[in-house]
PDB file of N, CA and C in Angstrom:
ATOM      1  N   UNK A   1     131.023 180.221 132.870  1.00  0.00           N
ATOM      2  CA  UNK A   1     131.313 178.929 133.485  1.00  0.00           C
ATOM      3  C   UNK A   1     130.213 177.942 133.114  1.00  0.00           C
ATOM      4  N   UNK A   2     130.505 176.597 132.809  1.00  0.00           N
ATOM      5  CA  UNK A   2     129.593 175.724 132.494  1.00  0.00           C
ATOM      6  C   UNK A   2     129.525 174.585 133.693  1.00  0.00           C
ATOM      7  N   UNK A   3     128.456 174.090 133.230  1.00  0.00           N
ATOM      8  CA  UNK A   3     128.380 173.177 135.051  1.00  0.00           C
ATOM      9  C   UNK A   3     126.818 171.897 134.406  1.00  0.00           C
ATOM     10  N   UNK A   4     126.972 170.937 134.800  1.00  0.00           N
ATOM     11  CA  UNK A   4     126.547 169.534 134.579  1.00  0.00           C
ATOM     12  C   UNK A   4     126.013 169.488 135.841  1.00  0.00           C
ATOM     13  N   UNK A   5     124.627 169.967 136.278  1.00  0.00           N
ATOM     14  CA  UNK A   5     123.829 169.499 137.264  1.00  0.00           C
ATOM     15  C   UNK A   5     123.131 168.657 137.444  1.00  0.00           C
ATOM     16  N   UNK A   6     123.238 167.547 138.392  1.00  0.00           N
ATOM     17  CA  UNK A   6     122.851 165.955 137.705  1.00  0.00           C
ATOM     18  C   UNK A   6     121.496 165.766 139.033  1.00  0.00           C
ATOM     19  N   UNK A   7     120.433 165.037 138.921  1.00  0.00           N
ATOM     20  CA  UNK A   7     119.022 164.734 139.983  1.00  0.00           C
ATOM     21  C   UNK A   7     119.021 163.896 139.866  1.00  0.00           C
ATOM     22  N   UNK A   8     118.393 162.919 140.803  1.00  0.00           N
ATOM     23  CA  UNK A   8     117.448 161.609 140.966  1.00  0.00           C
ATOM     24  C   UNK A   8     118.159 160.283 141.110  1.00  0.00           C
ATOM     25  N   UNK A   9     119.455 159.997 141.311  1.00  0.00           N
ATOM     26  CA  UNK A   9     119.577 158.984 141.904  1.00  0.00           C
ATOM     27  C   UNK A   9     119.081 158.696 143.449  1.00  0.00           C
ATOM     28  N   UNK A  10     119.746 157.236 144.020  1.00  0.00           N
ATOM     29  CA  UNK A  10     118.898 156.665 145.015  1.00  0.00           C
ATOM     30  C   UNK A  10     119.258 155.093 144.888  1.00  0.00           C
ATOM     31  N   UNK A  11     118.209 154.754 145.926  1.00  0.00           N
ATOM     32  CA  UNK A  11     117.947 153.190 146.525  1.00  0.00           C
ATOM     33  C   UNK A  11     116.656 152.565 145.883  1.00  0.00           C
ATOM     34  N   UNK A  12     116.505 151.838 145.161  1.00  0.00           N
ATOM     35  CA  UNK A  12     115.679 151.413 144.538  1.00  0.00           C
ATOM     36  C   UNK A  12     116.008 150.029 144.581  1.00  0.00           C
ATOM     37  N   UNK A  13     114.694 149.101 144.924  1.00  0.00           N
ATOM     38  CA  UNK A  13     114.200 147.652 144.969  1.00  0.00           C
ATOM     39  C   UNK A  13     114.764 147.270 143.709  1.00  0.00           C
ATOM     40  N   UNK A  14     115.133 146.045 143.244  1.00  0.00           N
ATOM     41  CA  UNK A  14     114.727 145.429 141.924  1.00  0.00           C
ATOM     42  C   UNK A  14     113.244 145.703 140.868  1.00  0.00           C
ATOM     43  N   UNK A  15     113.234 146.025 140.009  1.00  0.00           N
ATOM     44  CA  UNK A  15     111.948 146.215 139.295  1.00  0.00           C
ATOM     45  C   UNK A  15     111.441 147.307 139.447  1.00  0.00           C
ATOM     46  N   UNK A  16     112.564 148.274 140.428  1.00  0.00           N
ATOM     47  CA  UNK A  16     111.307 149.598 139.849  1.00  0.00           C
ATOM     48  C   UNK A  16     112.234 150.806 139.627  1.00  0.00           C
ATOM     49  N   UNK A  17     111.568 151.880 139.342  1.00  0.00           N
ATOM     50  CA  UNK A  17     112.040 152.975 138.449  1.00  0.00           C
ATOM     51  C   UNK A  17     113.023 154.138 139.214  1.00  0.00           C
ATOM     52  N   UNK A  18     113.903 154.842 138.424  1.00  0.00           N
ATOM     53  CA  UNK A  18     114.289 156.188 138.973  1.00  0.00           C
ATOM     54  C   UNK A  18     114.425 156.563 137.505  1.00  0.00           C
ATOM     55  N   UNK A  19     114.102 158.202 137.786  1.00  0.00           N
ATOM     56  CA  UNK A  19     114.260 159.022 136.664  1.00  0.00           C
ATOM     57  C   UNK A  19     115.922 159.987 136.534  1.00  0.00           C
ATOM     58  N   UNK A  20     116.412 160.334 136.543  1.00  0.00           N
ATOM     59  CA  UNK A  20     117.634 161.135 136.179  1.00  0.00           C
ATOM     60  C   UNK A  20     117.469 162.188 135.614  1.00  0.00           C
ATOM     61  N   UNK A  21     118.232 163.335 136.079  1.00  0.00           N
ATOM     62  CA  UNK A  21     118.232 164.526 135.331  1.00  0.00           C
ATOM     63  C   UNK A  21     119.281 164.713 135.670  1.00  0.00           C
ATOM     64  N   UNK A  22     119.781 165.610 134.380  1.00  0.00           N
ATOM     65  CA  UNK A  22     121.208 166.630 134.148  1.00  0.00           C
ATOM     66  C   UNK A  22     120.984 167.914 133.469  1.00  0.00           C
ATOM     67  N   UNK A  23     120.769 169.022 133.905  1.00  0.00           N
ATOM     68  CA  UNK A  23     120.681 170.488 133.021  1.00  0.00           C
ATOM     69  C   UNK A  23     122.292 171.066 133.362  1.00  0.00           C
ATOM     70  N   UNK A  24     122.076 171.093 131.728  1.00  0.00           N
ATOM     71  CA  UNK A  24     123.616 171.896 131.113  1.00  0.00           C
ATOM     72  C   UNK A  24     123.356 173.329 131.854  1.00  0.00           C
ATOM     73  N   UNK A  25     123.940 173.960 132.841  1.00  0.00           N
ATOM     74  CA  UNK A  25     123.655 175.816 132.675  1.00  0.00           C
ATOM     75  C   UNK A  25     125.321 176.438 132.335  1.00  0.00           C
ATOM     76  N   UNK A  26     125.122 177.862 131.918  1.00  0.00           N
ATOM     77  CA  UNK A  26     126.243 178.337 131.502  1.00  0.00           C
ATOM     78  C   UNK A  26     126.062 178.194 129.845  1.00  0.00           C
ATOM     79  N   UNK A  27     127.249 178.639 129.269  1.00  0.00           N
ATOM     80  CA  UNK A  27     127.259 178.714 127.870  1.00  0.00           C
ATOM     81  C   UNK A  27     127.356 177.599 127.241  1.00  0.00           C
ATOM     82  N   UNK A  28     126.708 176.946 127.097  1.00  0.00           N
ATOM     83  CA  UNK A  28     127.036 175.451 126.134  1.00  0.00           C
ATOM     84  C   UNK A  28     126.403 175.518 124.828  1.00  0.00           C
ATOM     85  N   UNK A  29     127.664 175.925 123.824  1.00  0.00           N
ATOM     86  CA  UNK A  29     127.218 176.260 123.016  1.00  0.00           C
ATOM     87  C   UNK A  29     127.337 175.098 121.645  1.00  0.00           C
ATOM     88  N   UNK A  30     126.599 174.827 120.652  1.00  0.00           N
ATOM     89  CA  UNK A  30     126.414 174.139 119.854  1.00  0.00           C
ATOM     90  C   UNK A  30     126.443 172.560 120.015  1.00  0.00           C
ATOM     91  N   UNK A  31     125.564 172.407 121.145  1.00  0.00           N
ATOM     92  CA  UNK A  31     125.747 170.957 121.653  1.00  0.00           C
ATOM     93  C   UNK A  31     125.448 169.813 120.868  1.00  0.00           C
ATOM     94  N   UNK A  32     126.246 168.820 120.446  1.00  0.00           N
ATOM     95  CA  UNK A  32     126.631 167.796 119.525  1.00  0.00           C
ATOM     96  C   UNK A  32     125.514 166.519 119.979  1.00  0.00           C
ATOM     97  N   UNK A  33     125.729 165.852 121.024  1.00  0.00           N
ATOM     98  CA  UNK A  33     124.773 165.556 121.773  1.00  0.00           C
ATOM     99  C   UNK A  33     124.987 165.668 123.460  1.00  0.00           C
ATOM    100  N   UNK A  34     123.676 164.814 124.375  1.00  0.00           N
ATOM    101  CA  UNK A  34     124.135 164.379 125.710  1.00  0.00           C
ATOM    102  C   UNK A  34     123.863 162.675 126.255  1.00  0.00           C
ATOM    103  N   UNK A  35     124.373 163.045 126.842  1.00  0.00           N
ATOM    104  CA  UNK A  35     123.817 161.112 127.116  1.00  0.00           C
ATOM    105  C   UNK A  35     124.368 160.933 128.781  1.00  0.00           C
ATOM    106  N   UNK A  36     124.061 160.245 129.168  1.00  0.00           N
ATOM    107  CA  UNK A  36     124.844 159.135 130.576  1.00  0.00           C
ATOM    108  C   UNK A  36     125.630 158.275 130.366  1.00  0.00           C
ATOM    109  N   UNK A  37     126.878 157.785 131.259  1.00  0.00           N
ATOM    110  CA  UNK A  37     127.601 156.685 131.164  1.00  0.00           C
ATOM    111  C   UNK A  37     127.557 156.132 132.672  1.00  0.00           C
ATOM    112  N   UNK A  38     127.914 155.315 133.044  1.00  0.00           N
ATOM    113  CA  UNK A  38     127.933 154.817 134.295  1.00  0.00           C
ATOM    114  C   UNK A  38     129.064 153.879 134.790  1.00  0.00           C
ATOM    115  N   UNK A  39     129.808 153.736 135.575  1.00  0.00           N
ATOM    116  CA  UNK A  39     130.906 153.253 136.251  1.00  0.00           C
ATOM    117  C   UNK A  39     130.585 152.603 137.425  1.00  0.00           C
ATOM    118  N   UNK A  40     130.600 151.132 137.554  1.00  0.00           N
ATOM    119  CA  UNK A  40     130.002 150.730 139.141  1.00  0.00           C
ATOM    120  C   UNK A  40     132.050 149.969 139.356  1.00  0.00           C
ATOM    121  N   UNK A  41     132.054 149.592 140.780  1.00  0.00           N
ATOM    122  CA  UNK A  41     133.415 149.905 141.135  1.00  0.00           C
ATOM    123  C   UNK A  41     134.087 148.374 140.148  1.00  0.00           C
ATOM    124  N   UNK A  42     135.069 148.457 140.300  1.00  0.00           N
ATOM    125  CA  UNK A  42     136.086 147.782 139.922  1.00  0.00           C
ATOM    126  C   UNK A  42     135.879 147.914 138.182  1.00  0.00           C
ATOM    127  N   UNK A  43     135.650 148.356 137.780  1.00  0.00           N
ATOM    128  CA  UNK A  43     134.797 148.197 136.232  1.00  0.00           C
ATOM    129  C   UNK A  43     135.038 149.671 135.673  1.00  0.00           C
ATOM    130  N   UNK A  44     135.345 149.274 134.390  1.00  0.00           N
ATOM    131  CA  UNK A  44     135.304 151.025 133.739  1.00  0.00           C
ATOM    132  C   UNK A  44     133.985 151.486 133.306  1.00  0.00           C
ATOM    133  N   UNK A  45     134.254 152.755 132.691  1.00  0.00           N
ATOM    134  CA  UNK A  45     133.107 153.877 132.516  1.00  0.00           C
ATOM    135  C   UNK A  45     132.462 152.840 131.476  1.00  0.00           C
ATOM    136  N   UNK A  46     131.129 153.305 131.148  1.00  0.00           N
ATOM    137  CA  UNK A  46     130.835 152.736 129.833  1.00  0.00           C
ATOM    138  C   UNK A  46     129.349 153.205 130.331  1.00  0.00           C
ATOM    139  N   UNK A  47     129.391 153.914 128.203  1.00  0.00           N
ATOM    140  CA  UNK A  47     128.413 154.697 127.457  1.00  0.00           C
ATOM    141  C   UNK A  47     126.884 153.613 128.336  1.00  0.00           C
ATOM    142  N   UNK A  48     125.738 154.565 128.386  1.00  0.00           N
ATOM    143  CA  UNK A  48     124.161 153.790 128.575  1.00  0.00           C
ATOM    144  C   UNK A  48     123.326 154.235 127.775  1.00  0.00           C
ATOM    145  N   UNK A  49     123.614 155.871 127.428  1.00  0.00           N
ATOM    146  CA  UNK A  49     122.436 156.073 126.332  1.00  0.00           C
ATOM    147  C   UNK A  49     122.759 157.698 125.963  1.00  0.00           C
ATOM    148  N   UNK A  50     122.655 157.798 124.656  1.00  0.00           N
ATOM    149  CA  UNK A  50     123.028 159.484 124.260  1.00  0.00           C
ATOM    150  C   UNK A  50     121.734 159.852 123.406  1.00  0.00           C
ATOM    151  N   UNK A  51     122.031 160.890 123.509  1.00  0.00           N
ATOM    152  CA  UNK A  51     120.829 161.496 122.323  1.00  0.00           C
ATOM    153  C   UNK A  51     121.433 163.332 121.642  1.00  0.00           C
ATOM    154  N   UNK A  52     121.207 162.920 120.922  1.00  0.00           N
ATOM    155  CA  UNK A  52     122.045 164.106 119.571  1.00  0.00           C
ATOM    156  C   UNK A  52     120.715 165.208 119.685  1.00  0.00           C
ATOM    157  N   UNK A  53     121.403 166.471 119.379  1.00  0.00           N
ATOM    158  CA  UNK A  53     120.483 167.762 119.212  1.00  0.00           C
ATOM    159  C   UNK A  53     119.138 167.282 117.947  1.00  0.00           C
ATOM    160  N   UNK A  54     119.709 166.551 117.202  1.00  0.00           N
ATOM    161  CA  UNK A  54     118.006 166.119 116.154  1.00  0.00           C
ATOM    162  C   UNK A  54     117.377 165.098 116.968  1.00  0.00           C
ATOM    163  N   UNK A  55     117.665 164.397 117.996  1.00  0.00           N
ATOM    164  CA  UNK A  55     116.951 163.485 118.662  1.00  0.00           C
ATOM    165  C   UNK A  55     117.170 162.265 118.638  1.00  0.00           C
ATOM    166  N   UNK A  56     118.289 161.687 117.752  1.00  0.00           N
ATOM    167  CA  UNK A  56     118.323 160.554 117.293  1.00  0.00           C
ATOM    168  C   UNK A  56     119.414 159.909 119.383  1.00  0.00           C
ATOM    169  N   UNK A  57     119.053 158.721 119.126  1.00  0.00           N
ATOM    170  CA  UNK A  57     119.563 157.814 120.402  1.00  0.00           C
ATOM    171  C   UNK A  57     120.143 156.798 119.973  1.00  0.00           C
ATOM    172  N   UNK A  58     121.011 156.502 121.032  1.00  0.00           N
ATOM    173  CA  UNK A  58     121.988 154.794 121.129  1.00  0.00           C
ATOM    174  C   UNK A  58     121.442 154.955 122.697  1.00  0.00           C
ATOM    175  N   UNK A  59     121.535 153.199 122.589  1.00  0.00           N
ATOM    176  CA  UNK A  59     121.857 152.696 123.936  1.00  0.00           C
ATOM    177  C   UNK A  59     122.285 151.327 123.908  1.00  0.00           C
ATOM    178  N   UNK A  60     122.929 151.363 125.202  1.00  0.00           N
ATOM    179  CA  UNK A  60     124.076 149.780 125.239  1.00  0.00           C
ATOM    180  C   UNK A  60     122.848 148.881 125.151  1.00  0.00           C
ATOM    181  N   UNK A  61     123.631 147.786 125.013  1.00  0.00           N
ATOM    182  CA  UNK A  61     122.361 146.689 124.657  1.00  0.00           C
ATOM    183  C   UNK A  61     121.999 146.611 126.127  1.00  0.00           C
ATOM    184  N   UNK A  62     122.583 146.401 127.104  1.00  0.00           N
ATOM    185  CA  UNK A  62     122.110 145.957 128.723  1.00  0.00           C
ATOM    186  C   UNK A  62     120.619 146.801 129.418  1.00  0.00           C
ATOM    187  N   UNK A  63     120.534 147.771 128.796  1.00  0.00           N
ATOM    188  CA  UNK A  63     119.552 148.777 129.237  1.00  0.00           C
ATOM    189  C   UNK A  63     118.429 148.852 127.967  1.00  0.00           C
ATOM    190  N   UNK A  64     118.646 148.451 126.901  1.00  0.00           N
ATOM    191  CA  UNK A  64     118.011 149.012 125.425  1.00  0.00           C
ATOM    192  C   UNK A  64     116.317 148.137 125.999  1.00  0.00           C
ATOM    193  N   UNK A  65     115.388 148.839 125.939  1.00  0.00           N
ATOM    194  CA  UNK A  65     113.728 148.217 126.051  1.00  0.00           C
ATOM    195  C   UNK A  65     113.686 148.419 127.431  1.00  0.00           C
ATOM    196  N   UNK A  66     114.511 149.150 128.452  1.00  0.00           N
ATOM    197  CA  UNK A  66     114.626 149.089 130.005  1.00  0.00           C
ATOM    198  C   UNK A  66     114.724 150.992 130.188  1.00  0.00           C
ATOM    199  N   UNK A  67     115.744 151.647 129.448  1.00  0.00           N
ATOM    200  CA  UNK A  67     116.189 152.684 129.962  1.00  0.00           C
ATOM    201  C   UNK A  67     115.419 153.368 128.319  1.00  0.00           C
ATOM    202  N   UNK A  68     115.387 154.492 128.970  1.00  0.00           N
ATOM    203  CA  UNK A  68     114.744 155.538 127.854  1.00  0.00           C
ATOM    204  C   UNK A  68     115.287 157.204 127.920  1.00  0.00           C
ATOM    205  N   UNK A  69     116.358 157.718 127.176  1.00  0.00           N
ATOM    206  CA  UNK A  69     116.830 158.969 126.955  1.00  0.00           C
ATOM    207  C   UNK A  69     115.891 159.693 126.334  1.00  0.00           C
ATOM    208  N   UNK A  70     115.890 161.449 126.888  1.00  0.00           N
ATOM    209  CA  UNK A  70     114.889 162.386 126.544  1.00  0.00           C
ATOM    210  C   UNK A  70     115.966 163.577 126.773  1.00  0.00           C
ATOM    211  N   UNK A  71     115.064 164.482 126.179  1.00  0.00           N
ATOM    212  CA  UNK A  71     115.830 165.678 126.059  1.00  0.00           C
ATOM    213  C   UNK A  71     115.117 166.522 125.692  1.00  0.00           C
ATOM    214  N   UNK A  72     115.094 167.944 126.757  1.00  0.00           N
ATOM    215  CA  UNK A  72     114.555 169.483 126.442  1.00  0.00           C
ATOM    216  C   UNK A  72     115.701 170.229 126.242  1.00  0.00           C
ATOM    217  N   UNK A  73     115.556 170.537 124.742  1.00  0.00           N
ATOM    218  CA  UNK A  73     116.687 171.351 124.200  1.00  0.00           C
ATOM    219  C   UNK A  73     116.388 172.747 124.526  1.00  0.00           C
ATOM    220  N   UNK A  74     115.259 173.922 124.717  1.00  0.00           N
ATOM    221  CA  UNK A  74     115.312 174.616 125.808  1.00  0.00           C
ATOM    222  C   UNK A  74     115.665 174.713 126.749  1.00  0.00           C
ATOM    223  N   UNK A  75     115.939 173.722 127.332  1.00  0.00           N
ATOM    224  CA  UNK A  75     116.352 173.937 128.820  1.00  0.00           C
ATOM    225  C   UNK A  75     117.606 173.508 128.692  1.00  0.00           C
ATOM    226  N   UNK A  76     117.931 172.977 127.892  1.00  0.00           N
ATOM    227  CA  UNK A  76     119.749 171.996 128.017  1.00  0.00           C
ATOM    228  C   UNK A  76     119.371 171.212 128.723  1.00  0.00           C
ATOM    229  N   UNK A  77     118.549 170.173 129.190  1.00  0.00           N
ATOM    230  CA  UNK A  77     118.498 169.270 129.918  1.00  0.00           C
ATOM    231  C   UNK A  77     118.105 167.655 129.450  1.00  0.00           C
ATOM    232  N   UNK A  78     118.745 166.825 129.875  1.00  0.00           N
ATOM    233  CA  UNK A  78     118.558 165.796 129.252  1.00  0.00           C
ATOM    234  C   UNK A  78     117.939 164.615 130.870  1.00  0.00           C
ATOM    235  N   UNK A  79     117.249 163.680 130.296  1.00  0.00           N
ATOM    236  CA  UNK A  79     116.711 162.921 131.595  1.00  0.00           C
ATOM    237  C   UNK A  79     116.877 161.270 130.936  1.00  0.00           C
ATOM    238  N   UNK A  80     116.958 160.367 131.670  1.00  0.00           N
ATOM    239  CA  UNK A  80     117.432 159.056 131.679  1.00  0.00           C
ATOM    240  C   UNK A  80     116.375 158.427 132.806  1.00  0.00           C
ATOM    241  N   UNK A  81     115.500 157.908 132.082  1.00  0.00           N
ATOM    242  CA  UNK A  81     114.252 156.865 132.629  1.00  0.00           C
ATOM    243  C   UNK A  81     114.303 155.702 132.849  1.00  0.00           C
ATOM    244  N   UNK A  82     114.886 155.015 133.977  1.00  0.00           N
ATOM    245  CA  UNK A  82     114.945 153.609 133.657  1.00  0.00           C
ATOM    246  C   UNK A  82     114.256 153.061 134.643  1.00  0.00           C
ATOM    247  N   UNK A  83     113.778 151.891 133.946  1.00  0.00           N
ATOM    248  CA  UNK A  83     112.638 150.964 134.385  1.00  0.00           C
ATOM    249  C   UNK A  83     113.422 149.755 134.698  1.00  0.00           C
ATOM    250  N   UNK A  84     112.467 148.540 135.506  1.00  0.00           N
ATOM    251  CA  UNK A  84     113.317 147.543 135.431  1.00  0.00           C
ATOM    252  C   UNK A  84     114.586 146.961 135.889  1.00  0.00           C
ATOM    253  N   UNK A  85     114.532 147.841 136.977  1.00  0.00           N
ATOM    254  CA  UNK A  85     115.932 148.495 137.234  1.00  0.00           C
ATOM    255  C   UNK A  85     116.406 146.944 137.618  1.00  0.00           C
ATOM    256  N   UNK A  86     117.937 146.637 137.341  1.00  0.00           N
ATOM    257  CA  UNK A  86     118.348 145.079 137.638  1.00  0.00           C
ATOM    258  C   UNK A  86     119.173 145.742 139.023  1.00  0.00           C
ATOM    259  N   UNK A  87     120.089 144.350 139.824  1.00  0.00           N
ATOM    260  CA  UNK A  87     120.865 144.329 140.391  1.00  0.00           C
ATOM    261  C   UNK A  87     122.214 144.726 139.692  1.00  0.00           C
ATOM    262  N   UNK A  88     122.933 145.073 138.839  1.00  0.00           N
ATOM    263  CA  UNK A  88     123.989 144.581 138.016  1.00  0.00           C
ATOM    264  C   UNK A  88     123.745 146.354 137.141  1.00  0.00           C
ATOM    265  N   UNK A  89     122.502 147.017 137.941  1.00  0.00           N
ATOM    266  CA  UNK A  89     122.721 148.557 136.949  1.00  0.00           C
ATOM    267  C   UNK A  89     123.158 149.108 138.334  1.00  0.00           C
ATOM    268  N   UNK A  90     123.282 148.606 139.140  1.00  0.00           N
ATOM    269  CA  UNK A  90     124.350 149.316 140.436  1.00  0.00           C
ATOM    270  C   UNK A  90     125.582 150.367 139.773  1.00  0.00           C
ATOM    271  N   UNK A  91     125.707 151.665 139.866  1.00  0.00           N
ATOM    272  CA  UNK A  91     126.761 152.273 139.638  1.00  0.00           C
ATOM    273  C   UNK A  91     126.340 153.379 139.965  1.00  0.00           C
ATOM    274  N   UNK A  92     127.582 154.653 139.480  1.00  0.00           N
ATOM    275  CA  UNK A  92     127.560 156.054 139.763  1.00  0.00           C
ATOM    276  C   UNK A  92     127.467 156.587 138.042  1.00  0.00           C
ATOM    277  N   UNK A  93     126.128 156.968 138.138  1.00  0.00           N
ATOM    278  CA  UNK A  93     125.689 157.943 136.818  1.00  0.00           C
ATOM    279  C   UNK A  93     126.523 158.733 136.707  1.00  0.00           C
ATOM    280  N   UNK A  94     127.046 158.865 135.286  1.00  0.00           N
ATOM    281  CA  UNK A  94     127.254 160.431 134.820  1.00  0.00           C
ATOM    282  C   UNK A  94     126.904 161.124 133.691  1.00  0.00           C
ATOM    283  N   UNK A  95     126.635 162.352 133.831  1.00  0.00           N
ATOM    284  CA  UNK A  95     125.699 163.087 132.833  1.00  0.00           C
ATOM    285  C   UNK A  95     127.192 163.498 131.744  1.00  0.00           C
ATOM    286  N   UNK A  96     126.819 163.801 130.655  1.00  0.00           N
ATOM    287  CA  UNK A  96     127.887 163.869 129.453  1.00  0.00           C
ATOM    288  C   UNK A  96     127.610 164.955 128.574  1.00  0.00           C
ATOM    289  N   UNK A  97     128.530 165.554 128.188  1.00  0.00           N
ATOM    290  CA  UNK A  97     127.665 166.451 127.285  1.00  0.00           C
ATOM    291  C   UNK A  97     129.018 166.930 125.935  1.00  0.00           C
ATOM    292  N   UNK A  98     128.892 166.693 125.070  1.00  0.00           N
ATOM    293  CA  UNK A  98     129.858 167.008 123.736  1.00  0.00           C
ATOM    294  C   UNK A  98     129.447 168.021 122.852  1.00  0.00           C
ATOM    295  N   UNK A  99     129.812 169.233 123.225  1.00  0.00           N
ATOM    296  CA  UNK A  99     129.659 170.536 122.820  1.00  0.00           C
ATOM    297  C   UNK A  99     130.486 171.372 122.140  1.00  0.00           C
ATOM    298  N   UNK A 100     130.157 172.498 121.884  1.00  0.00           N
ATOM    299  CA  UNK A 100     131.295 173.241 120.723  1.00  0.00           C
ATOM    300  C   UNK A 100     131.657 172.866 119.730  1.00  0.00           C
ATOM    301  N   UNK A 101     130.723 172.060 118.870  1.00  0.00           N
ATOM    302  CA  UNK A 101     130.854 171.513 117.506  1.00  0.00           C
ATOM    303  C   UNK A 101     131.724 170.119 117.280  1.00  0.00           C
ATOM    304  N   UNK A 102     131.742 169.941 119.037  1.00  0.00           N
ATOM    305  CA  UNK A 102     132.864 168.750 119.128  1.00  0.00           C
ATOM    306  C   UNK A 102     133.529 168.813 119.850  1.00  0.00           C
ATOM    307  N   UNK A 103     134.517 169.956 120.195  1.00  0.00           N
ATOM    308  CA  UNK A 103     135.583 169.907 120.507  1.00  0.00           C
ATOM    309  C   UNK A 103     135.630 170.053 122.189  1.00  0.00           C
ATOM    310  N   UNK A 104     134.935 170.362 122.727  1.00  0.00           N
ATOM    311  CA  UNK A 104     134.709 170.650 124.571  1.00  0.00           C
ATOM    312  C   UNK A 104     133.766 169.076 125.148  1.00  0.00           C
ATOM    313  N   UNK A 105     134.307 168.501 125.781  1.00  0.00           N
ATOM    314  CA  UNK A 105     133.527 167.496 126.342  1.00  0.00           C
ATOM    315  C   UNK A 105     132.996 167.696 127.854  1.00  0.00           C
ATOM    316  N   UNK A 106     132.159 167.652 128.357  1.00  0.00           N
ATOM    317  CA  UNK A 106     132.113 167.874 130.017  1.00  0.00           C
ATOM    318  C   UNK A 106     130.923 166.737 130.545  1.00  0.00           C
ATOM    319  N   UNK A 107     131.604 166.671 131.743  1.00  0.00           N
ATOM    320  CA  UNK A 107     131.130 165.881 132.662  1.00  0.00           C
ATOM    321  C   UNK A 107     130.333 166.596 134.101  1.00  0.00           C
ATOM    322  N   UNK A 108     129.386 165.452 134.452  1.00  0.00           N
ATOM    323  CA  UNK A 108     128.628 166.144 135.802  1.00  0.00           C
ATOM    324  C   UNK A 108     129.503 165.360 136.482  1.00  0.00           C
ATOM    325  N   UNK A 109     129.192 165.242 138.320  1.00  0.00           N
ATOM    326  CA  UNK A 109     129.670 165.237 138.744  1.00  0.00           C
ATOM    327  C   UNK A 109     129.440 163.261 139.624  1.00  0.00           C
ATOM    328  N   UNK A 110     128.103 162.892 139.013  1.00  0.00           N
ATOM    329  CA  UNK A 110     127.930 161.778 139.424  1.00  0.00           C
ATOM    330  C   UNK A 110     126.901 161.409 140.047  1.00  0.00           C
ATOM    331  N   UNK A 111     125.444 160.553 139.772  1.00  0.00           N
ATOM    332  CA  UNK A 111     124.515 160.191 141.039  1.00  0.00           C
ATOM    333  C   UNK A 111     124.433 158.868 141.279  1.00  0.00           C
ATOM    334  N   UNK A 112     124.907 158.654 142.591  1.00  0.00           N
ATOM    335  CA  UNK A 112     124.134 157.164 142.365  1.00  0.00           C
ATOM    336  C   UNK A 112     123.597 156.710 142.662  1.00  0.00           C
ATOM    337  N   UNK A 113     123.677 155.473 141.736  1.00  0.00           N
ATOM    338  CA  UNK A 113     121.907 154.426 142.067  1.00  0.00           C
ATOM    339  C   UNK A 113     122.542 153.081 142.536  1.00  0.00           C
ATOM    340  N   UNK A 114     121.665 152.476 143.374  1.00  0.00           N
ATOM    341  CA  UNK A 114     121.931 151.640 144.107  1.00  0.00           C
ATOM    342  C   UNK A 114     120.602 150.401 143.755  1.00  0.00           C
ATOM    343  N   UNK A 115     120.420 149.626 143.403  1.00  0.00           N
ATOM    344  CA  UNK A 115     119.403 148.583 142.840  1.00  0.00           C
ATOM    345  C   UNK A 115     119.532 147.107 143.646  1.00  0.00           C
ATOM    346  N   UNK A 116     118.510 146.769 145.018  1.00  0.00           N
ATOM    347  CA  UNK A 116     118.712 145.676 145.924  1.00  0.00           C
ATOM    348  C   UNK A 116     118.212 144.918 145.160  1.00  0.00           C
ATOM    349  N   UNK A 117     118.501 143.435 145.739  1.00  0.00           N
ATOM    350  CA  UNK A 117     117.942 142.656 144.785  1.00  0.00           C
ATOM    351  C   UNK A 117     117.143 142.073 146.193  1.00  0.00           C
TER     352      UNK A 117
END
């Protein structure tokens, strides 16, 4: 069984930080990359930042010099650093993961962050 265990959302002021974690456990095998997407309500999903088994990263422009993707490929775990935090990054995280050479996609289950202004 595979499972997307997601940490560290919360209530956070304008301007300051939460870290994120998601560890892949179970068999996840040949993982393509992982990344976060985020969904705040009325609004669809949409990509924030991935990072591929060689390390390489995207991120949406809204977060890019704000949010910072990492990844311990020992552990299967990937973490999402964001700084700066605005009013408008209000949503429910989700951890992502595109595995099996491609073909298996999975999702965690959701954290969210909440950013007052």
């Amino acid at each position: 069984q595979v499972q997307l265990v997601e940490s560290g959302g919360g209530l956070v002021q304008a301007g300051g930080s939460l870290r994120l974690s998601c560890a892949a456990t179970g068999n996840f095998f040949n993982i393509i990359h992982m990344g976060w997407y985020r969904q705040a309500p009325g609004k669809q999903r949409e990509l924030v930042a991935r990072i591929t088994s060689g390390g390489s990263t995207n991120y949406a422009d809204t977060v890019t010099g704000r949010f910072t993707i990492s990844r311990d490929n020992a552990k299967n775990t990937v973490y999402l650093q964001m700084n700066s935090l605005k009013p408008e990054d209000t949503a429910v995280y989700y951890c992502n993961v595109l595995w099996l050479g491609g073909t298996k996609n999975a999702w965690g289950q959701g954290t969210q962050v909440t950013v007052s202004s």
